[in-house]
C-alpha atoms as a PDB file:
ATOM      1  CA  UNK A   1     -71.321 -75.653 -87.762  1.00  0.00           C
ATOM      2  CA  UNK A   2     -73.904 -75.683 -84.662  1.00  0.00           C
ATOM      3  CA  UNK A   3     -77.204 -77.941 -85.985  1.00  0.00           C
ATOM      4  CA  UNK A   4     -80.047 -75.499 -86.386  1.00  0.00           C
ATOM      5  CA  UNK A   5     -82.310 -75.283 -83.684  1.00  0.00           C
ATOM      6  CA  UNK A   6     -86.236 -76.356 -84.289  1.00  0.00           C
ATOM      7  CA  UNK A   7     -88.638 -74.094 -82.697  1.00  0.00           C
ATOM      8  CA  UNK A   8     -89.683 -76.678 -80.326  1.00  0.00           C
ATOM      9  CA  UNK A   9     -86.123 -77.293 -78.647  1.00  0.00           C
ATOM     10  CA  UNK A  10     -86.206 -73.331 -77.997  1.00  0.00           C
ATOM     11  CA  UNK A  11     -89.565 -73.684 -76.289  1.00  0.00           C
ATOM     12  CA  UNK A  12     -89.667 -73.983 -72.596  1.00  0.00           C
ATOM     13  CA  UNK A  13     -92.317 -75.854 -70.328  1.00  0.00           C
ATOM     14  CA  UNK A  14     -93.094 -75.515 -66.892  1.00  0.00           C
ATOM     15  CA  UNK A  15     -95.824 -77.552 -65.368  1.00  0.00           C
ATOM     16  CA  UNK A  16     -98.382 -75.940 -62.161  1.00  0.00           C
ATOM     17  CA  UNK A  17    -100.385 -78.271 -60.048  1.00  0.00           C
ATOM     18  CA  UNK A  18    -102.203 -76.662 -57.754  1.00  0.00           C
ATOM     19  CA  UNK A  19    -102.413 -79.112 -54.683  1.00  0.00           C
ATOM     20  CA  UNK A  20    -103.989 -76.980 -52.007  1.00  0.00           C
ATOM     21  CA  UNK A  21    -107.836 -77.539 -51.824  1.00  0.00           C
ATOM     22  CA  UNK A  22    -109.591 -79.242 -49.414  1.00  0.00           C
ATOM     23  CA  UNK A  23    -111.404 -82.322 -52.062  1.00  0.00           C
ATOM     24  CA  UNK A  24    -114.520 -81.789 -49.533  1.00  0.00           C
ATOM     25  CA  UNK A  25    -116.667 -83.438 -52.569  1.00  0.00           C
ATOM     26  CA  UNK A  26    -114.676 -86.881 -52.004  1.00  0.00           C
ATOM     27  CA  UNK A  27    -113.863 -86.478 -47.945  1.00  0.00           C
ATOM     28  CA  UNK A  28    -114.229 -84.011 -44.764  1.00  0.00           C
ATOM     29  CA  UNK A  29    -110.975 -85.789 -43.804  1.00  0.00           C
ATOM     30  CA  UNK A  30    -108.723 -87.080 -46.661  1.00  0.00           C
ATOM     31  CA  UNK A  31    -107.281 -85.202 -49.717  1.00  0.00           C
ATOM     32  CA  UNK A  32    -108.072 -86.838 -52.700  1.00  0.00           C
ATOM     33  CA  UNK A  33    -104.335 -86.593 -54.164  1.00  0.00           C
ATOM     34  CA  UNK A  34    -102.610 -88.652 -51.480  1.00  0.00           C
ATOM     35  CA  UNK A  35    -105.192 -90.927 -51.733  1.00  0.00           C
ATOM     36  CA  UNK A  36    -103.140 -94.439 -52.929  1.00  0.00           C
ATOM     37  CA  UNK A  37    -103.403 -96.805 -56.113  1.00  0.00           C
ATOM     38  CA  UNK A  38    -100.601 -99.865 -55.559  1.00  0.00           C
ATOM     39  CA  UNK A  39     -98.854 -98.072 -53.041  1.00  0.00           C
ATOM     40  CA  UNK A  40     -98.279 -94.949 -54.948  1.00  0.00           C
ATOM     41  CA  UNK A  41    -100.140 -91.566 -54.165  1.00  0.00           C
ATOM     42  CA  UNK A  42    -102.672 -90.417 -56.924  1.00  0.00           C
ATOM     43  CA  UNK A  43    -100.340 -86.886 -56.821  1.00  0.00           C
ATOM     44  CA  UNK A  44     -97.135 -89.467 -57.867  1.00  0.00           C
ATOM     45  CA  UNK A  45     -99.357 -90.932 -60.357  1.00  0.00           C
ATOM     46  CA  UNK A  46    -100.133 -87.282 -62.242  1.00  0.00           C
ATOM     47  CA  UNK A  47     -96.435 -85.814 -61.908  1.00  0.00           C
ATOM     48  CA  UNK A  48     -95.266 -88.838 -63.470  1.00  0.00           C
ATOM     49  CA  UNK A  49     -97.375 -88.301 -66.497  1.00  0.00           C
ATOM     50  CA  UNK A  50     -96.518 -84.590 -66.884  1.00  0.00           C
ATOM     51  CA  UNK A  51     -92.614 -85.714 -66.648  1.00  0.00           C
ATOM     52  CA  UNK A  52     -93.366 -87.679 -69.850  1.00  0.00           C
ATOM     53  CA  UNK A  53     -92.890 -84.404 -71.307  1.00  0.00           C
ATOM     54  CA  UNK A  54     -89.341 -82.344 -71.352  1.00  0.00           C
ATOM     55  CA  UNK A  55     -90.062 -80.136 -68.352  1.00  0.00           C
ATOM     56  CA  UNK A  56     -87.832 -77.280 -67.607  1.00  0.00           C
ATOM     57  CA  UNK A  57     -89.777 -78.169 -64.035  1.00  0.00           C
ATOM     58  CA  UNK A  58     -93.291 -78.137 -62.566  1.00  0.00           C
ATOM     59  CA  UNK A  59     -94.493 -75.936 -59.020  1.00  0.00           C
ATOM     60  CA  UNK A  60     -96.796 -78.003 -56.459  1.00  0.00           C
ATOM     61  CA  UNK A  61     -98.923 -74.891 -54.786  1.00  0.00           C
ATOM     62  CA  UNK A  62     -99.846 -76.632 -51.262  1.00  0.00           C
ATOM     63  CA  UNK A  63    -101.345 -75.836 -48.534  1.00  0.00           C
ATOM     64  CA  UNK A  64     -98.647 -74.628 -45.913  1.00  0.00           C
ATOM     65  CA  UNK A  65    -100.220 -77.232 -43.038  1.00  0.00           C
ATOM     66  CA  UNK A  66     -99.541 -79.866 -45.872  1.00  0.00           C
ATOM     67  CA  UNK A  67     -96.954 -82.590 -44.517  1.00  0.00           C
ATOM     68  CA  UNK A  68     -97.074 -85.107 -46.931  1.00  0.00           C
ATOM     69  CA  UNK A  69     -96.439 -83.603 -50.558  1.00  0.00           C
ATOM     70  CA  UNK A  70     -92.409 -82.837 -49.465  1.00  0.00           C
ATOM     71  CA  UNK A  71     -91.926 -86.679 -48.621  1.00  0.00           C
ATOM     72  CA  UNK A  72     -93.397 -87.799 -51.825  1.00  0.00           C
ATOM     73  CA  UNK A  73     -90.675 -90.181 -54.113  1.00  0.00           C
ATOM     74  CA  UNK A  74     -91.957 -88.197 -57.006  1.00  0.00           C
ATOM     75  CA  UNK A  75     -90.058 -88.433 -60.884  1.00  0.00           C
ATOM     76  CA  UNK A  76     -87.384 -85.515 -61.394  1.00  0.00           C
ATOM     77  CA  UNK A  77     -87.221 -84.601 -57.736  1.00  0.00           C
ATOM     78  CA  UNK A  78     -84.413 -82.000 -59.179  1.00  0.00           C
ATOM     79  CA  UNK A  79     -86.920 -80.162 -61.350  1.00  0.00           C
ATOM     80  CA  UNK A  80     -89.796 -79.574 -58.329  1.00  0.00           C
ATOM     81  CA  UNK A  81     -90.650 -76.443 -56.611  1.00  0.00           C
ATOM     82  CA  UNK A  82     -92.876 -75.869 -53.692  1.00  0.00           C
ATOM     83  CA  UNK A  83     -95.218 -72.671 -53.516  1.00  0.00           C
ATOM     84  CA  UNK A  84     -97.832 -71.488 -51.072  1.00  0.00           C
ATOM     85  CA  UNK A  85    -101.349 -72.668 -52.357  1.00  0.00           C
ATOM     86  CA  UNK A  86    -104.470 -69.985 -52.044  1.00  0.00           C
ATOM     87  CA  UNK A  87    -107.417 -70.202 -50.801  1.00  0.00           C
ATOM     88  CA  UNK A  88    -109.438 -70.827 -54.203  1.00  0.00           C
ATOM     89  CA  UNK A  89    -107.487 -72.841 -57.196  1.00  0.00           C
ATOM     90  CA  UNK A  90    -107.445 -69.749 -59.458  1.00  0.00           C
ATOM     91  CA  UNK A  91    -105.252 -68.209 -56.395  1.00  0.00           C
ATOM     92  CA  UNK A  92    -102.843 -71.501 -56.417  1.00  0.00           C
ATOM     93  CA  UNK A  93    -102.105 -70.864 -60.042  1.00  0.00           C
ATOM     94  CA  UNK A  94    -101.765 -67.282 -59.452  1.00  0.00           C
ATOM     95  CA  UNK A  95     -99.374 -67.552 -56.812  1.00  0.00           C
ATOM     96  CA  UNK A  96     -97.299 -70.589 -58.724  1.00  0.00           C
ATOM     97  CA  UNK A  97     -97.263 -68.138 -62.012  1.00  0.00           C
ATOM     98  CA  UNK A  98     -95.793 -65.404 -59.896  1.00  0.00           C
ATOM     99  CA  UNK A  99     -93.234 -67.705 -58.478  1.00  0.00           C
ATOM    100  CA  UNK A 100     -92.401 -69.033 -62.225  1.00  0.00           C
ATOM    101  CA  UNK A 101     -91.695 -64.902 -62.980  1.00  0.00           C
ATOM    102  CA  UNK A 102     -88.753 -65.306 -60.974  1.00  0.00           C
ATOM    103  CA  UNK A 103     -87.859 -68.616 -62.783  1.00  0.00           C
ATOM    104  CA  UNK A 104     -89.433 -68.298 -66.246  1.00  0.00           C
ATOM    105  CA  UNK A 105     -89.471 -66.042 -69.383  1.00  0.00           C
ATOM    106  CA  UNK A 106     -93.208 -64.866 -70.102  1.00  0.00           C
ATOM    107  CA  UNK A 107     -92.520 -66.893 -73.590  1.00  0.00           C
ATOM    108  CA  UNK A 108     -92.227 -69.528 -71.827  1.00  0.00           C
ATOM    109  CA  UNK A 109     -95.346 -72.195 -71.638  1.00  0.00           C
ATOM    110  CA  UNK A 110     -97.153 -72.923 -68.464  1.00  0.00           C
ATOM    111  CA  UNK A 111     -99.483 -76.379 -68.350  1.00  0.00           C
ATOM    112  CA  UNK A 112    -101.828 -76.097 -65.194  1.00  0.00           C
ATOM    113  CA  UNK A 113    -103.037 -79.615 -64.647  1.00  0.00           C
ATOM    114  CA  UNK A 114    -105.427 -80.894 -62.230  1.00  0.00           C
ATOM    115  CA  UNK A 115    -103.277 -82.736 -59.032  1.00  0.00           C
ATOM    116  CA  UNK A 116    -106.165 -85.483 -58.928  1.00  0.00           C
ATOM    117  CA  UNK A 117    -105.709 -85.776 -62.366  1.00  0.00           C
ATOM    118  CA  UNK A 118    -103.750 -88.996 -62.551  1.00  0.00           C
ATOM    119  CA  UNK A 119    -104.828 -90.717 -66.172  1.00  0.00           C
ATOM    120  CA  UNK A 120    -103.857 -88.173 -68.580  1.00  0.00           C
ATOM    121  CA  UNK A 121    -102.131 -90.296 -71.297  1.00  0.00           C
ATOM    122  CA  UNK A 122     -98.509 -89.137 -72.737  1.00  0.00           C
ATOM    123  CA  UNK A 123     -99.740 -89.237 -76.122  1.00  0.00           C
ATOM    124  CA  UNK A 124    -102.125 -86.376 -75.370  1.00  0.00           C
ATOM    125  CA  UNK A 125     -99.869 -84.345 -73.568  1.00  0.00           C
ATOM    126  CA  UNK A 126     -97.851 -84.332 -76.408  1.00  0.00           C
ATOM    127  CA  UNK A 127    -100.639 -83.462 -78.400  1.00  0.00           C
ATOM    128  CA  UNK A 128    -101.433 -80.464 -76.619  1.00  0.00           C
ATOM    129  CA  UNK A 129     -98.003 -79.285 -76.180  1.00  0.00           C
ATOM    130  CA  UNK A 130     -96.944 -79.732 -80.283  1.00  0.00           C
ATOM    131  CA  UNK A 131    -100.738 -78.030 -81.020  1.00  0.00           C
ATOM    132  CA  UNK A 132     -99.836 -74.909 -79.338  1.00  0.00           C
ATOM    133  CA  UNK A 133     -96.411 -74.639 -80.328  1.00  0.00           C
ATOM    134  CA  UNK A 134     -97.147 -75.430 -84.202  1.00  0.00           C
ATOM    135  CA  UNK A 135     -99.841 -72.776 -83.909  1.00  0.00           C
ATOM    136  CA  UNK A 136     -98.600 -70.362 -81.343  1.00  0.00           C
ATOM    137  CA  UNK A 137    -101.713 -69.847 -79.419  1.00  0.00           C
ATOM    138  CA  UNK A 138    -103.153 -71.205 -75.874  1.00  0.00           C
ATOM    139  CA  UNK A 139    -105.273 -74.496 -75.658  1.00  0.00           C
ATOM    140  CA  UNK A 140    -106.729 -76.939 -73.669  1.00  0.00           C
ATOM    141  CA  UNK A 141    -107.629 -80.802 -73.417  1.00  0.00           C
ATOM    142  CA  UNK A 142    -111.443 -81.030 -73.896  1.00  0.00           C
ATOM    143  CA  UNK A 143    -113.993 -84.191 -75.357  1.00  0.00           C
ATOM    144  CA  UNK A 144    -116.990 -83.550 -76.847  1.00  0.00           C
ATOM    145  CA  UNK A 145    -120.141 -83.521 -75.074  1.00  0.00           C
ATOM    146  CA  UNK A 146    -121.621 -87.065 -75.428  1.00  0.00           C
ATOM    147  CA  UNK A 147    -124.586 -87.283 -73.547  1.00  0.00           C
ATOM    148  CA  UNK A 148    -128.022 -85.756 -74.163  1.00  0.00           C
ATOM    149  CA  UNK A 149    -128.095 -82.314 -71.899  1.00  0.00           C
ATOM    150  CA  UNK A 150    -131.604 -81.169 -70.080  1.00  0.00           C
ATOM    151  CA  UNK A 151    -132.376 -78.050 -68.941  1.00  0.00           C
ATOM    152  CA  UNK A 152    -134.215 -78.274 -65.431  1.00  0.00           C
ATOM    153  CA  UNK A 153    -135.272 -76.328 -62.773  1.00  0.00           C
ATOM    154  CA  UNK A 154    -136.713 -77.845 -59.038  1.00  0.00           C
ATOM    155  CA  UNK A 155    -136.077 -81.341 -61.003  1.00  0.00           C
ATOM    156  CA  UNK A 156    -138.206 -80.665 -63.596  1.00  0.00           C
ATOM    157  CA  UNK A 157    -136.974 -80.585 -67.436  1.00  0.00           C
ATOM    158  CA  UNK A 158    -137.544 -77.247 -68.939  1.00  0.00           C
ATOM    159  CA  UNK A 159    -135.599 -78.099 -72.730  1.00  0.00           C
ATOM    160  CA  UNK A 160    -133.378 -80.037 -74.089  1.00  0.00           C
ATOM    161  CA  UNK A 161    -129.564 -78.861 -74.837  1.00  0.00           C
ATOM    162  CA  UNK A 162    -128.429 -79.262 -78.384  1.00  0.00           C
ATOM    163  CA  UNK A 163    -124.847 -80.949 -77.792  1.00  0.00           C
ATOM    164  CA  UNK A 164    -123.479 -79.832 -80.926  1.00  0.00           C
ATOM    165  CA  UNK A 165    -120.084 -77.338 -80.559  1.00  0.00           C
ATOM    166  CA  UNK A 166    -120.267 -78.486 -76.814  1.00  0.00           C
ATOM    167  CA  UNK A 167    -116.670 -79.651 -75.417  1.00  0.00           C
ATOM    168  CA  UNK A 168    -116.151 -80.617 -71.718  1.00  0.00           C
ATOM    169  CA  UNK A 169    -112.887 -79.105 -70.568  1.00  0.00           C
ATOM    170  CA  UNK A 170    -110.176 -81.250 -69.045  1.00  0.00           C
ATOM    171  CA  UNK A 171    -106.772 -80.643 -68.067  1.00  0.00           C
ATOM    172  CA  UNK A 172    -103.814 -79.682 -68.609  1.00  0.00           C
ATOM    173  CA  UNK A 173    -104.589 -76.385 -70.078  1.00  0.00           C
ATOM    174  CA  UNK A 174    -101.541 -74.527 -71.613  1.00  0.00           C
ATOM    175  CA  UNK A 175    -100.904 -70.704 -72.775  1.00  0.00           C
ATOM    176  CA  UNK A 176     -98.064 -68.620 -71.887  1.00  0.00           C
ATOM    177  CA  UNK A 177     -96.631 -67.738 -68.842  1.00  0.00           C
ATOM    178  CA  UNK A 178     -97.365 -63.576 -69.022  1.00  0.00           C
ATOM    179  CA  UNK A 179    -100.627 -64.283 -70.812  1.00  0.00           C
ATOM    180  CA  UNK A 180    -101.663 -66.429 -68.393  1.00  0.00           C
ATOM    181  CA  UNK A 181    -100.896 -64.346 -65.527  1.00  0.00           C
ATOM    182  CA  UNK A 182    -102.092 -61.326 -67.047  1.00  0.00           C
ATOM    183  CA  UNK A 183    -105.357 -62.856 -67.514  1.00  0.00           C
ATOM    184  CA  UNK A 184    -106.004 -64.759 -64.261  1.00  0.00           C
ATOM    185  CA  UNK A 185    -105.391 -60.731 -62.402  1.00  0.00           C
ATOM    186  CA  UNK A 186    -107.951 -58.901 -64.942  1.00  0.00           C
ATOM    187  CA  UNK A 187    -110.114 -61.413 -64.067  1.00  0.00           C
ATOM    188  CA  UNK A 188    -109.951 -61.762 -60.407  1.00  0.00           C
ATOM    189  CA  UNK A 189    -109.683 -57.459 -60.600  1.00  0.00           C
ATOM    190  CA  UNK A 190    -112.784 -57.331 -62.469  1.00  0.00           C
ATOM    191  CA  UNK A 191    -114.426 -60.127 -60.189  1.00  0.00           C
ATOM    192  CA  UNK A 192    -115.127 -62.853 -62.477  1.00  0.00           C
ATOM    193  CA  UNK A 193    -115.804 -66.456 -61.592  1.00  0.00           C
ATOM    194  CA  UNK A 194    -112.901 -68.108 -62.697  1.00  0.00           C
ATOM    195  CA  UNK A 195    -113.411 -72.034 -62.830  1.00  0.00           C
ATOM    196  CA  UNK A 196    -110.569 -72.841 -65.295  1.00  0.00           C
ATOM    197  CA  UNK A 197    -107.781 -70.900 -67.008  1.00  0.00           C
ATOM    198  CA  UNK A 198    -109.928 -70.947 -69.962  1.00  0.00           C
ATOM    199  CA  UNK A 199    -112.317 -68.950 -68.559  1.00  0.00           C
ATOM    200  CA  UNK A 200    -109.737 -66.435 -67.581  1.00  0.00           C
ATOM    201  CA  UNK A 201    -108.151 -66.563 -70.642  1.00  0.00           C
ATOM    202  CA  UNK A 202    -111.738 -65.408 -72.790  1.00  0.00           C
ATOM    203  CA  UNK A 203    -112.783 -62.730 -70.155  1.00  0.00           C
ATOM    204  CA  UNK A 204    -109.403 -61.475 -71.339  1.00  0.00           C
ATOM    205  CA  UNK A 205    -110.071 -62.077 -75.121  1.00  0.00           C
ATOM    206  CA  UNK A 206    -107.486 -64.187 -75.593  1.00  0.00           C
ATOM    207  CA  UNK A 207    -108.200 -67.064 -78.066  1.00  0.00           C
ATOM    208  CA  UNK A 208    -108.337 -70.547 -76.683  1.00  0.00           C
ATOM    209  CA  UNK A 209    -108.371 -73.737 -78.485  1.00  0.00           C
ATOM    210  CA  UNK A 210    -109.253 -76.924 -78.125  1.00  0.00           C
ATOM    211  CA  UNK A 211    -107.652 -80.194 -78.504  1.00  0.00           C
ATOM    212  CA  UNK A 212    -109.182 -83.269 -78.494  1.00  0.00           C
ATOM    213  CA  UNK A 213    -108.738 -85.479 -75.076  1.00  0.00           C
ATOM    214  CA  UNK A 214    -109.939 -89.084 -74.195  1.00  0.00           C
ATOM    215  CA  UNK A 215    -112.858 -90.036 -71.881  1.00  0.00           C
ATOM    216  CA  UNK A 216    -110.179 -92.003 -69.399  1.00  0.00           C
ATOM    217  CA  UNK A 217    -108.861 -88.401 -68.178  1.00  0.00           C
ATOM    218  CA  UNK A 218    -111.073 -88.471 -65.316  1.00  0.00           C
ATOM    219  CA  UNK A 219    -110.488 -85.998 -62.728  1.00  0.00           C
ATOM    220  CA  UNK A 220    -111.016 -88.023 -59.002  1.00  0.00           C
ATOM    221  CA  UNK A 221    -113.753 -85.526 -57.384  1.00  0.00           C
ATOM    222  CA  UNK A 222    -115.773 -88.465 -55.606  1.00  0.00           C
ATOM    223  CA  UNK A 223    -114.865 -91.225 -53.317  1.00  0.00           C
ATOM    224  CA  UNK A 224    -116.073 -94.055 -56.022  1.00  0.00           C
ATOM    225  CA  UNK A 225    -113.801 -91.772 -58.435  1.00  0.00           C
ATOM    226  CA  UNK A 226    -110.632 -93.187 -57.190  1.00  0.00           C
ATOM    227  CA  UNK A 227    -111.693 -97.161 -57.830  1.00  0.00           C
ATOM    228  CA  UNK A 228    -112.415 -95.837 -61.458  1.00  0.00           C
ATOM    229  CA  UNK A 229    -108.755 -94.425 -61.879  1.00  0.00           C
ATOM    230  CA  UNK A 230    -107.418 -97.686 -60.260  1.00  0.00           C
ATOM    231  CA  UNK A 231    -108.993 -99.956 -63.155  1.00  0.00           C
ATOM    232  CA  UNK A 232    -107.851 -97.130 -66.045  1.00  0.00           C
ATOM    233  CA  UNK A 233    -104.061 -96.877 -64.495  1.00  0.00           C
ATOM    234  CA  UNK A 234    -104.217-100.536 -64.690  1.00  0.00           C
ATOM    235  CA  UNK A 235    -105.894-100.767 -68.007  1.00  0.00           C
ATOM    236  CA  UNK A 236    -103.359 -98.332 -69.774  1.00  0.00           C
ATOM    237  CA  UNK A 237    -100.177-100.346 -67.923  1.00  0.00           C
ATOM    238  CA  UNK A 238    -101.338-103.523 -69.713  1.00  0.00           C
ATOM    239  CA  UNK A 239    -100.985-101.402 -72.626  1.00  0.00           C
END
């Protein structure tokens, strides 16, 4: 007799990182995600993490005048695919989700994950991926707002923000495949500002958790950034 399968083994996971934006916030010149830490790219760095997890296989969306990503030694070369990235991020995603159709059952689970994203521990990816299994729903990474939040206009503090029920959202954020895609097109048809695929998840009412993160998932938007994810990498190899 065959052992009986667990609903996890029949769960599928695909991983999108959408690699084609132009990182103007941390250079005019250099992309943020080929940017190196001990002579390995940040974009090495974050694939590595998200092949910590049992990855049917993930989809780099790039920019087609991109020459570097295709040379990269990343982990599970056999498991990459290459897509064309978009002009905005929610259009990278869109365009690696379609690609996944071809690929992909619409049960199975997508994790979109930021490419300059390269401290996202293993421990929290499983997290998030057991979370939304266990419950069947959609979810991201997020840690609660710890600062104290102001209100201001031309510099000038209007009010305080209470903090409480206030999460900052990190990545990866997971849901599946045809609910995913489903919701990034309603959105971009009905013309919504789409900054996550959170946000296009709720326009489309879909129900979103959240899952707790850590504070050294830093995503590398500034120049100074990327001396911040050296000293974490290093920190978390020492333990």
């Amino acid at each position: 007799m065959k052992p009986r399968q667990t609903q996890t083994s029949q769960i599928k996971l695909w991983a999108i990182i959408p690699a084609a934006g132009s990182g103007s916030r941390f250079s005019k010149t250099q992309l943020k995600q080929y940017q190196t830490i001990q002579d390995k790219t940040v974009l090495e760095y974050t694939i590595d993490r998200l092949n910590t997890l049992s990855l049917e296989g993930y989809v780099l969306a790039v920019n087609e005048q991109d020459s570097v990503a295709r040379t990269l030694n990343f982990t599970a070369l056999e498991k990459i695919h290459f897509c064309q990235g978009g002009t905005e991020r929610v259009h990278s995603v869109l365009n690696a989700l379609y690609y996944l159709t071809d690929l992909a059952s619409d049960n199975d689970y997508v994790l979109v994950h930021d490419a300059a994203r390269p401290c996202v521990s293993a421990q929290n990816l499983k997290e998030l991926v057991d979370y939304c299994i266990k419950k069947d729903t959609s979810a991201i990474l997020a840690i609660p707002v710890r600062d104290t939040l102001k209100f201001a206009t031309e510099h000038h503090i209007q009010h305080t923000v209470s903090r409480d029920y206030l999460w900052q959202a990190q990545t990866p954020q997971m849901a599946k495949l045809g609910v995913l895609r489903e919701a990034i097109e309603k959105a971009l048809n009905d013309k919504i500002n789409i900054t996550d695929e959170a946000s296009a998840l709720e326009h489309a009412g879909v129900v979103v958790d959240v899952v707790q993160g850590r504070s050294d998932n830093i995503k590398i938007t500034y120049a100074d950034d990327l001396e911040l994810a050296r000293l974490i990498l290093a920190a978390q190899q020492r333990h």
